[in-house]
PDB file of N, CA and C in Angstrom:
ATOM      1  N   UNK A   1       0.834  -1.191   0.000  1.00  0.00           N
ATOM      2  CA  UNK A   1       0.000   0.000   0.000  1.00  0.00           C
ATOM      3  C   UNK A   1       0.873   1.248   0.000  1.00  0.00           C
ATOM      4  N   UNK A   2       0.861   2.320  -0.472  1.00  0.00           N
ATOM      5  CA  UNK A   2       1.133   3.582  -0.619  1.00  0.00           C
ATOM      6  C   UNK A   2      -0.277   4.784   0.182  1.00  0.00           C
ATOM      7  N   UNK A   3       0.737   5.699   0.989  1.00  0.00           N
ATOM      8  CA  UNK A   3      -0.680   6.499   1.296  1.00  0.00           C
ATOM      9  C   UNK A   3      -0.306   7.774   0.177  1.00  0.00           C
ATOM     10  N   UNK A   4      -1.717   8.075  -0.384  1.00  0.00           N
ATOM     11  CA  UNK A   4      -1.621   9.482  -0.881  1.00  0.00           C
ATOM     12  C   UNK A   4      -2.406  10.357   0.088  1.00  0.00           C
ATOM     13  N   UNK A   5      -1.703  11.933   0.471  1.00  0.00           N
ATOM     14  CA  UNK A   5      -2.057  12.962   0.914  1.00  0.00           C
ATOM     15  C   UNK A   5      -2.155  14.243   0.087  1.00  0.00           C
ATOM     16  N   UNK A   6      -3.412  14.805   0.620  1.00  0.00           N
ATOM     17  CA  UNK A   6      -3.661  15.828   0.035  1.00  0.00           C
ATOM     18  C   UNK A   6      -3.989  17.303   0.284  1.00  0.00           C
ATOM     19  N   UNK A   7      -3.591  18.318  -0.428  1.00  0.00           N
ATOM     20  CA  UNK A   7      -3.567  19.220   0.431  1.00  0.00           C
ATOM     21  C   UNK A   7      -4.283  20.704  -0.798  1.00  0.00           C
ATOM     22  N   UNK A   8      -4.725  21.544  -0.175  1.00  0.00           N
ATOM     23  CA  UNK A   8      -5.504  22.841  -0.214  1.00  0.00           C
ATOM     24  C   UNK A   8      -7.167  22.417  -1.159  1.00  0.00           C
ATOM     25  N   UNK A   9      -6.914  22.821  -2.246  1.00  0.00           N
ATOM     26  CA  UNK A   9      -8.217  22.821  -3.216  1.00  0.00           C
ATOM     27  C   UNK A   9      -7.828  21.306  -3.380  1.00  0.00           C
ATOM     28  N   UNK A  10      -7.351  20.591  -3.751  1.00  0.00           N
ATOM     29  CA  UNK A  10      -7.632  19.177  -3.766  1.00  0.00           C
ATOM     30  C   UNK A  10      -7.723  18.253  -2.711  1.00  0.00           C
ATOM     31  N   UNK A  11      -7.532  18.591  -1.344  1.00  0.00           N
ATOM     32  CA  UNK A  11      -7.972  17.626  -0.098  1.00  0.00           C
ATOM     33  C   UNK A  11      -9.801  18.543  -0.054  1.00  0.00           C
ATOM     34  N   UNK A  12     -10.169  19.490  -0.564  1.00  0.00           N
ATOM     35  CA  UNK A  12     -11.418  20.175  -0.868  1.00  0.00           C
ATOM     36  C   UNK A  12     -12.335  18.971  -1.532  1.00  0.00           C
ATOM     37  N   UNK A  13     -11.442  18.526  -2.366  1.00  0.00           N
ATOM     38  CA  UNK A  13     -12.335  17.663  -3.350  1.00  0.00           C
ATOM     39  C   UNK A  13     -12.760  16.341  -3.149  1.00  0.00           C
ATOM     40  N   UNK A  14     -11.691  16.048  -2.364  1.00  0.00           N
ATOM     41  CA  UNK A  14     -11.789  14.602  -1.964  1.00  0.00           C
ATOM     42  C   UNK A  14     -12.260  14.450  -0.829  1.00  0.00           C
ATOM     43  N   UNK A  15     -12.396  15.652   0.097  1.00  0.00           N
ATOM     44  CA  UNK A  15     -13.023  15.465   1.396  1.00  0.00           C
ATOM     45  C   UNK A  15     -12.489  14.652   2.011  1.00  0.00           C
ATOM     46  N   UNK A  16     -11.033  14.336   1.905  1.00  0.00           N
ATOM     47  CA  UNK A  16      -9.854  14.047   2.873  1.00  0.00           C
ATOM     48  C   UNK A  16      -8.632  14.457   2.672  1.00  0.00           C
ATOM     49  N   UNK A  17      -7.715  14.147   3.992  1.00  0.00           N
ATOM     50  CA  UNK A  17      -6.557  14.582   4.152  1.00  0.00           C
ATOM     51  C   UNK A  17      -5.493  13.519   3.313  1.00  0.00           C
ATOM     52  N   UNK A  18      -6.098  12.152   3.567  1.00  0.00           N
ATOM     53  CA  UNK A  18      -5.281  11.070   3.066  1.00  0.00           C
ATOM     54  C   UNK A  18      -6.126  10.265   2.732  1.00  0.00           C
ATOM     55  N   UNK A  19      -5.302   8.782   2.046  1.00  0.00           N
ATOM     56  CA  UNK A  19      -6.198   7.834   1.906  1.00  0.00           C
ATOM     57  C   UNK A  19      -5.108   7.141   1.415  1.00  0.00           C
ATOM     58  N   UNK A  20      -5.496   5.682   1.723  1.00  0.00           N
ATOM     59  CA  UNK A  20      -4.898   3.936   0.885  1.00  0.00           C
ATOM     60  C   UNK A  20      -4.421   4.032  -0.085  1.00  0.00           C
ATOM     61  N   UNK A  21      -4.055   3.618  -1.281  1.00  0.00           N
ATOM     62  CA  UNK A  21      -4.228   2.968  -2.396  1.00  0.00           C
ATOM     63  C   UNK A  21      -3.218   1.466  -2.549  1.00  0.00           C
ATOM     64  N   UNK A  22      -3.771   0.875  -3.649  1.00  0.00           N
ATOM     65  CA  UNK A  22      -2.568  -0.134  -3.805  1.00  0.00           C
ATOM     66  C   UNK A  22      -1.893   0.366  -4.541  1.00  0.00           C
ATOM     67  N   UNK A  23      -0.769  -0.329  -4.805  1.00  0.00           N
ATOM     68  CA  UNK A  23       0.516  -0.009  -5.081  1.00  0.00           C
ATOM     69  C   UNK A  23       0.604   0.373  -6.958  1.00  0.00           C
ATOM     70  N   UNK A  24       0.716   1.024  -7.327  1.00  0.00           N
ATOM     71  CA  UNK A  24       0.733   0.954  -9.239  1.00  0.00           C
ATOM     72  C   UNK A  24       2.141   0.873  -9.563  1.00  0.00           C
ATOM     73  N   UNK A  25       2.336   0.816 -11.020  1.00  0.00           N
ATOM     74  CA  UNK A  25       3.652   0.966 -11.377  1.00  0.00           C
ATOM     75  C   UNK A  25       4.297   2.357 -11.628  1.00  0.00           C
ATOM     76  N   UNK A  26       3.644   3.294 -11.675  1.00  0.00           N
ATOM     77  CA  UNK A  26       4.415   4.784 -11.700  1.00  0.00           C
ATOM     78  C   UNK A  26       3.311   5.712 -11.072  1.00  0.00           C
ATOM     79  N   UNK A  27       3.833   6.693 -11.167  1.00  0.00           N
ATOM     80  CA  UNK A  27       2.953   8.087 -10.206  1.00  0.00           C
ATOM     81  C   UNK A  27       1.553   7.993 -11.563  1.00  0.00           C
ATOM     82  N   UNK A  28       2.107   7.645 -12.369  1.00  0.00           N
ATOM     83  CA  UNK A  28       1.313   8.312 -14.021  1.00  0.00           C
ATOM     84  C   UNK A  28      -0.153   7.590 -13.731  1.00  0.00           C
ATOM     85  N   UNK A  29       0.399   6.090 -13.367  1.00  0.00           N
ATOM     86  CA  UNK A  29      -1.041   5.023 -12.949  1.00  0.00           C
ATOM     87  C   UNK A  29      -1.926   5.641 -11.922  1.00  0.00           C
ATOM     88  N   UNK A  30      -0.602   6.020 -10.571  1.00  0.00           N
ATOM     89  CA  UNK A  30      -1.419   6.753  -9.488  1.00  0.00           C
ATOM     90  C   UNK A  30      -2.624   7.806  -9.871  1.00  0.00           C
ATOM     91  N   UNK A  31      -2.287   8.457 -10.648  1.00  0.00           N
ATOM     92  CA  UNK A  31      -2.875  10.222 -10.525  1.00  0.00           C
ATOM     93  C   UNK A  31      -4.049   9.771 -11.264  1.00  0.00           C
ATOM     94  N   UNK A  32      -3.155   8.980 -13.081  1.00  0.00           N
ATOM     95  CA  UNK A  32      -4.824   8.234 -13.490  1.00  0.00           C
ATOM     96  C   UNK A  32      -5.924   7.808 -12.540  1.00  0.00           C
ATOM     97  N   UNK A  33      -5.476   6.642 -11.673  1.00  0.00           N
ATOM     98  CA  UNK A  33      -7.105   6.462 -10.679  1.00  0.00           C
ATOM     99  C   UNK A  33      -7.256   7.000  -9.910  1.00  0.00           C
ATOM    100  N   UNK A  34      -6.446   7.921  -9.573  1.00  0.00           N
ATOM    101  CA  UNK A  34      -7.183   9.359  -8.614  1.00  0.00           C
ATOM    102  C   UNK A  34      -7.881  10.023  -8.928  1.00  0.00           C
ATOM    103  N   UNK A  35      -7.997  10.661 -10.479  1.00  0.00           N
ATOM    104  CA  UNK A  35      -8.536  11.423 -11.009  1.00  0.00           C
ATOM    105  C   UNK A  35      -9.693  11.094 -12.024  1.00  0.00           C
ATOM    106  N   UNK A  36      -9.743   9.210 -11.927  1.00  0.00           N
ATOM    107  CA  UNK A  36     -11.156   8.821 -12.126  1.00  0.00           C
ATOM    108  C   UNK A  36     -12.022   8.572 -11.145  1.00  0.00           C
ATOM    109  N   UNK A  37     -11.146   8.767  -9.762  1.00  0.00           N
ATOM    110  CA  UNK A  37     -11.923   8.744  -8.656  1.00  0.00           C
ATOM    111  C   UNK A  37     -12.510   9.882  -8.510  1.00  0.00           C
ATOM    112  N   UNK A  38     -11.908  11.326  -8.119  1.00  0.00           N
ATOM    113  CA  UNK A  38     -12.002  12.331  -8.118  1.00  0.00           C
ATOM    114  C   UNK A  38     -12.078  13.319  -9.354  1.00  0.00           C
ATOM    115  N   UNK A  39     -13.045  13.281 -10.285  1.00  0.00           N
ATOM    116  CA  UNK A  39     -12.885  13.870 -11.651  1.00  0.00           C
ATOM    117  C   UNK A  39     -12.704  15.177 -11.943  1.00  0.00           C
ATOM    118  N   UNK A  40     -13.415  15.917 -10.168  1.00  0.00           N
ATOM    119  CA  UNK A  40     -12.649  17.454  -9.946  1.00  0.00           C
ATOM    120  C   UNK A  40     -11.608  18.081 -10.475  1.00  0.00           C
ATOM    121  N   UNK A  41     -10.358  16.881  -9.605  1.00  0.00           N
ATOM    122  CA  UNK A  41      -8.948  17.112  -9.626  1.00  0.00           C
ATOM    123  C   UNK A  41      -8.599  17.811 -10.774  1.00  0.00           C
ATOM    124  N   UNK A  42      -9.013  17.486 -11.949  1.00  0.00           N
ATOM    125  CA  UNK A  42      -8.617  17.356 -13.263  1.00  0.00           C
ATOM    126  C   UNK A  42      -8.347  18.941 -13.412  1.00  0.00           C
ATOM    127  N   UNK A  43      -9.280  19.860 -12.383  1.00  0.00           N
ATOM    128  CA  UNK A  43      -9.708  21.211 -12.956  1.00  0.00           C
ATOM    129  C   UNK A  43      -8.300  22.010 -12.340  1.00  0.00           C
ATOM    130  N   UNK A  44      -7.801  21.455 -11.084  1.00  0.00           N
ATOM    131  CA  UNK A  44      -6.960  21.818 -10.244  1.00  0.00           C
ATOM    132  C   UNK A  44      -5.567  21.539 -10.729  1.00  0.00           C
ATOM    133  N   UNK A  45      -4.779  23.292 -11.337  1.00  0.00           N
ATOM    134  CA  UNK A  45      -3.199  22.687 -11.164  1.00  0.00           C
ATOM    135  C   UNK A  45      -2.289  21.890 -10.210  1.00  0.00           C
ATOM    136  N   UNK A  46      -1.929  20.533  -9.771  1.00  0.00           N
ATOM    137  CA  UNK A  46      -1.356  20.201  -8.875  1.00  0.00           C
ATOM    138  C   UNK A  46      -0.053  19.774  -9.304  1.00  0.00           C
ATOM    139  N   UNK A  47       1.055  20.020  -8.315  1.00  0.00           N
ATOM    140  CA  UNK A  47       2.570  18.727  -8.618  1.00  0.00           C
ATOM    141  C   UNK A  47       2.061  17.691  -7.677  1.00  0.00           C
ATOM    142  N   UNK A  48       3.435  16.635  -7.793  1.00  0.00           N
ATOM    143  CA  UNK A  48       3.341  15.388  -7.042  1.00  0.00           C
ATOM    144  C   UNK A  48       4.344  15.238  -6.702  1.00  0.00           C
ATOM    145  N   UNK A  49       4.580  15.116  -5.510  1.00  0.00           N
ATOM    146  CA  UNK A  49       6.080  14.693  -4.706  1.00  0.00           C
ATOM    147  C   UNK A  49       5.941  13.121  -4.125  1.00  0.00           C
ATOM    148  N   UNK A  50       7.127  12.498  -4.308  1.00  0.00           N
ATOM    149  CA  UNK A  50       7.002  11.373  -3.577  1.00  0.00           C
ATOM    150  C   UNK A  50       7.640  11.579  -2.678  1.00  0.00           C
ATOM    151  N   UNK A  51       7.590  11.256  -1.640  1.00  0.00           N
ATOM    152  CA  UNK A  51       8.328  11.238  -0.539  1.00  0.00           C
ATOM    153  C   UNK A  51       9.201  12.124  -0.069  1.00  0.00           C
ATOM    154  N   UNK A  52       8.640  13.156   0.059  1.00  0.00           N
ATOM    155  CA  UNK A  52       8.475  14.411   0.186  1.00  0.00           C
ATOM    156  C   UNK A  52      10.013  15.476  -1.388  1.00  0.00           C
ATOM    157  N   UNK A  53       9.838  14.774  -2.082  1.00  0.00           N
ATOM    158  CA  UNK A  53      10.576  15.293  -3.686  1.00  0.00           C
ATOM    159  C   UNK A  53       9.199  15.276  -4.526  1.00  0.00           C
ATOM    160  N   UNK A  54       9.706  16.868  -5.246  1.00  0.00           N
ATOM    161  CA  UNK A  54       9.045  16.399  -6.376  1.00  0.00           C
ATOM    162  C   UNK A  54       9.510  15.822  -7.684  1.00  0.00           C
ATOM    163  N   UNK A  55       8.831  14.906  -8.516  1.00  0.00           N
ATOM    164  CA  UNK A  55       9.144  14.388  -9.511  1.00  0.00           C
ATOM    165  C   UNK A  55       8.662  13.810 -10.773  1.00  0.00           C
ATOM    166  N   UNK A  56       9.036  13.449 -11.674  1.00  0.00           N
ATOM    167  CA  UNK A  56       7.810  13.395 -13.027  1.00  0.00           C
ATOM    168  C   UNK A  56       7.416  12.295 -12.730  1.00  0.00           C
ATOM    169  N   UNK A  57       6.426  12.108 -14.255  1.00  0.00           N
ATOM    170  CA  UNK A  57       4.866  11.133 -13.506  1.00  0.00           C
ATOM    171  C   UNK A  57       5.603   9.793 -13.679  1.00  0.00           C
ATOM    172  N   UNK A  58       6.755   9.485 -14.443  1.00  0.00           N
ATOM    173  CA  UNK A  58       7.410   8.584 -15.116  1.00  0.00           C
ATOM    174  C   UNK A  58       8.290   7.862 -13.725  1.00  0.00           C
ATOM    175  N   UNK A  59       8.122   8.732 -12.678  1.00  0.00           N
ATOM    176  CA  UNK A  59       8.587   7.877 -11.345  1.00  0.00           C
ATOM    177  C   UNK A  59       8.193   6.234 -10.695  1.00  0.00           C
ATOM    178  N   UNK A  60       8.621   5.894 -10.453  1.00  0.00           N
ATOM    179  CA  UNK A  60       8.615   4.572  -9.539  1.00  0.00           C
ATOM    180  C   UNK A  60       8.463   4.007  -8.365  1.00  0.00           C
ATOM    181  N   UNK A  61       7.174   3.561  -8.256  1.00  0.00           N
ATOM    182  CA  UNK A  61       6.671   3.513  -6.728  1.00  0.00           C
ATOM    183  C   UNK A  61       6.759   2.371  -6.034  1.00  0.00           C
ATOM    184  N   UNK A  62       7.318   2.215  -4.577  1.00  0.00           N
ATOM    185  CA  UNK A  62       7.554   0.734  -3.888  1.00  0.00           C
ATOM    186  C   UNK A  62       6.586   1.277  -2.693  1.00  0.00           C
ATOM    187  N   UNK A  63       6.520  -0.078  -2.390  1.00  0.00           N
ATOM    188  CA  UNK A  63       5.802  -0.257  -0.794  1.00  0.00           C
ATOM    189  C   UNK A  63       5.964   0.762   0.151  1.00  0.00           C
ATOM    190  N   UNK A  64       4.851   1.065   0.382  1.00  0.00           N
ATOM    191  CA  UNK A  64       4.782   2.242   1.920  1.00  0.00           C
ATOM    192  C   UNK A  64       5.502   3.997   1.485  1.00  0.00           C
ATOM    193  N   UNK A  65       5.271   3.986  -0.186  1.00  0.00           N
ATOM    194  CA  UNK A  65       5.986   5.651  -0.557  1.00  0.00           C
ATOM    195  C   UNK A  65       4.855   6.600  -0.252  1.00  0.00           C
ATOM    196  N   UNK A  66       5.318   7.576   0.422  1.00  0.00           N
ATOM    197  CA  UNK A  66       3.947   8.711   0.413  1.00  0.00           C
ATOM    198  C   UNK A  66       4.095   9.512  -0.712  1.00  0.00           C
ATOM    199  N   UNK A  67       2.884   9.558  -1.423  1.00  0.00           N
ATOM    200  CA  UNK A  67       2.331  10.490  -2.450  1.00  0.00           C
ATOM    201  C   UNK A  67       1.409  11.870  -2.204  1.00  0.00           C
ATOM    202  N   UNK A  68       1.913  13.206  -2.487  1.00  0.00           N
ATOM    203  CA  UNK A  68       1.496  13.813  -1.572  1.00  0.00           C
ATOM    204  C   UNK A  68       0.733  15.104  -3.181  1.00  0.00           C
ATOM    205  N   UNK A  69      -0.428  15.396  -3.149  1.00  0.00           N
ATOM    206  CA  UNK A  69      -0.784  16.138  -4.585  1.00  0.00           C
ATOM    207  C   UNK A  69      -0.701  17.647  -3.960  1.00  0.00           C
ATOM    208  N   UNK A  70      -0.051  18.497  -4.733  1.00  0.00           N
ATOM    209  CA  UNK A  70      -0.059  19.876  -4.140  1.00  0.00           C
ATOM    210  C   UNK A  70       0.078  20.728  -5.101  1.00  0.00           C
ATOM    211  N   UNK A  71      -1.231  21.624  -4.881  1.00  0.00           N
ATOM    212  CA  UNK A  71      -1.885  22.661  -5.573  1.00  0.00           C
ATOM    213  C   UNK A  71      -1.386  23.952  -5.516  1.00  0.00           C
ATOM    214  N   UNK A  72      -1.259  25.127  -6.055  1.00  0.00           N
ATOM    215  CA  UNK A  72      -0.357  25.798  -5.773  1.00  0.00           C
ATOM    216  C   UNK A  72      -0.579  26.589  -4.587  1.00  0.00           C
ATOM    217  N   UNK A  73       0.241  27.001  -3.843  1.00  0.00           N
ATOM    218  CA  UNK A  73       0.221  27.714  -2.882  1.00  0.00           C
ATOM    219  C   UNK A  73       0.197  29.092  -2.903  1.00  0.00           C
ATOM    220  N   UNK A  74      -0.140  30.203  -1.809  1.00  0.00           N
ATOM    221  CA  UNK A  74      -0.483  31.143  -1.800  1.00  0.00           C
ATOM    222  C   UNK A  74       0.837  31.886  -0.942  1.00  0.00           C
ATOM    223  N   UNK A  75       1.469  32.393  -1.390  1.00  0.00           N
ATOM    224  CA  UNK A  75       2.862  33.071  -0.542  1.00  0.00           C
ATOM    225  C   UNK A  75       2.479  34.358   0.048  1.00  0.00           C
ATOM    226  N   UNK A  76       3.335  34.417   1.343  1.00  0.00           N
ATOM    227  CA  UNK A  76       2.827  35.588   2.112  1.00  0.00           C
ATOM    228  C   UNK A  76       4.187  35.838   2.817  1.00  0.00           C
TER     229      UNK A  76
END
């Protein structure tokens, strides 16, 4: 299992902070069934960091990586 976390306008959408998934073969699989889960997402610019890096979708995921979707932030 991998947890994905989520944060500003997209933990909005999903009406959580985190959640399960099983394991896919790249971030690319991940975000795909996230975003047939959540069809919102789609509207929302987000990156994806694994483990706390960010990195392209072409990344490689093992057991227990946190996936974390982040929308852009607001600087102050």
């Amino acid at each position: 299992m991998i947890t994905v976390k989520y944060f500003g306008a997209v933990a909005e959408v999903t009406q959580k902070k985190e959640e399960q998934f099983s394991i896919t073969d790249s971030l690319f699989g991940l975000r795909s069934q996230i975003e047939s889960q959540y069809p919102e997402i789609k509207q929302i610019p987000y990156s994806l960091a694994l483990n706390r890096s960010i990195v392209k979708e072409d990344a490689k995921l093992n057991e227990n990586d946190e996936i974390a979707l982040l929308p852009p932030f607001a600087g102050g």
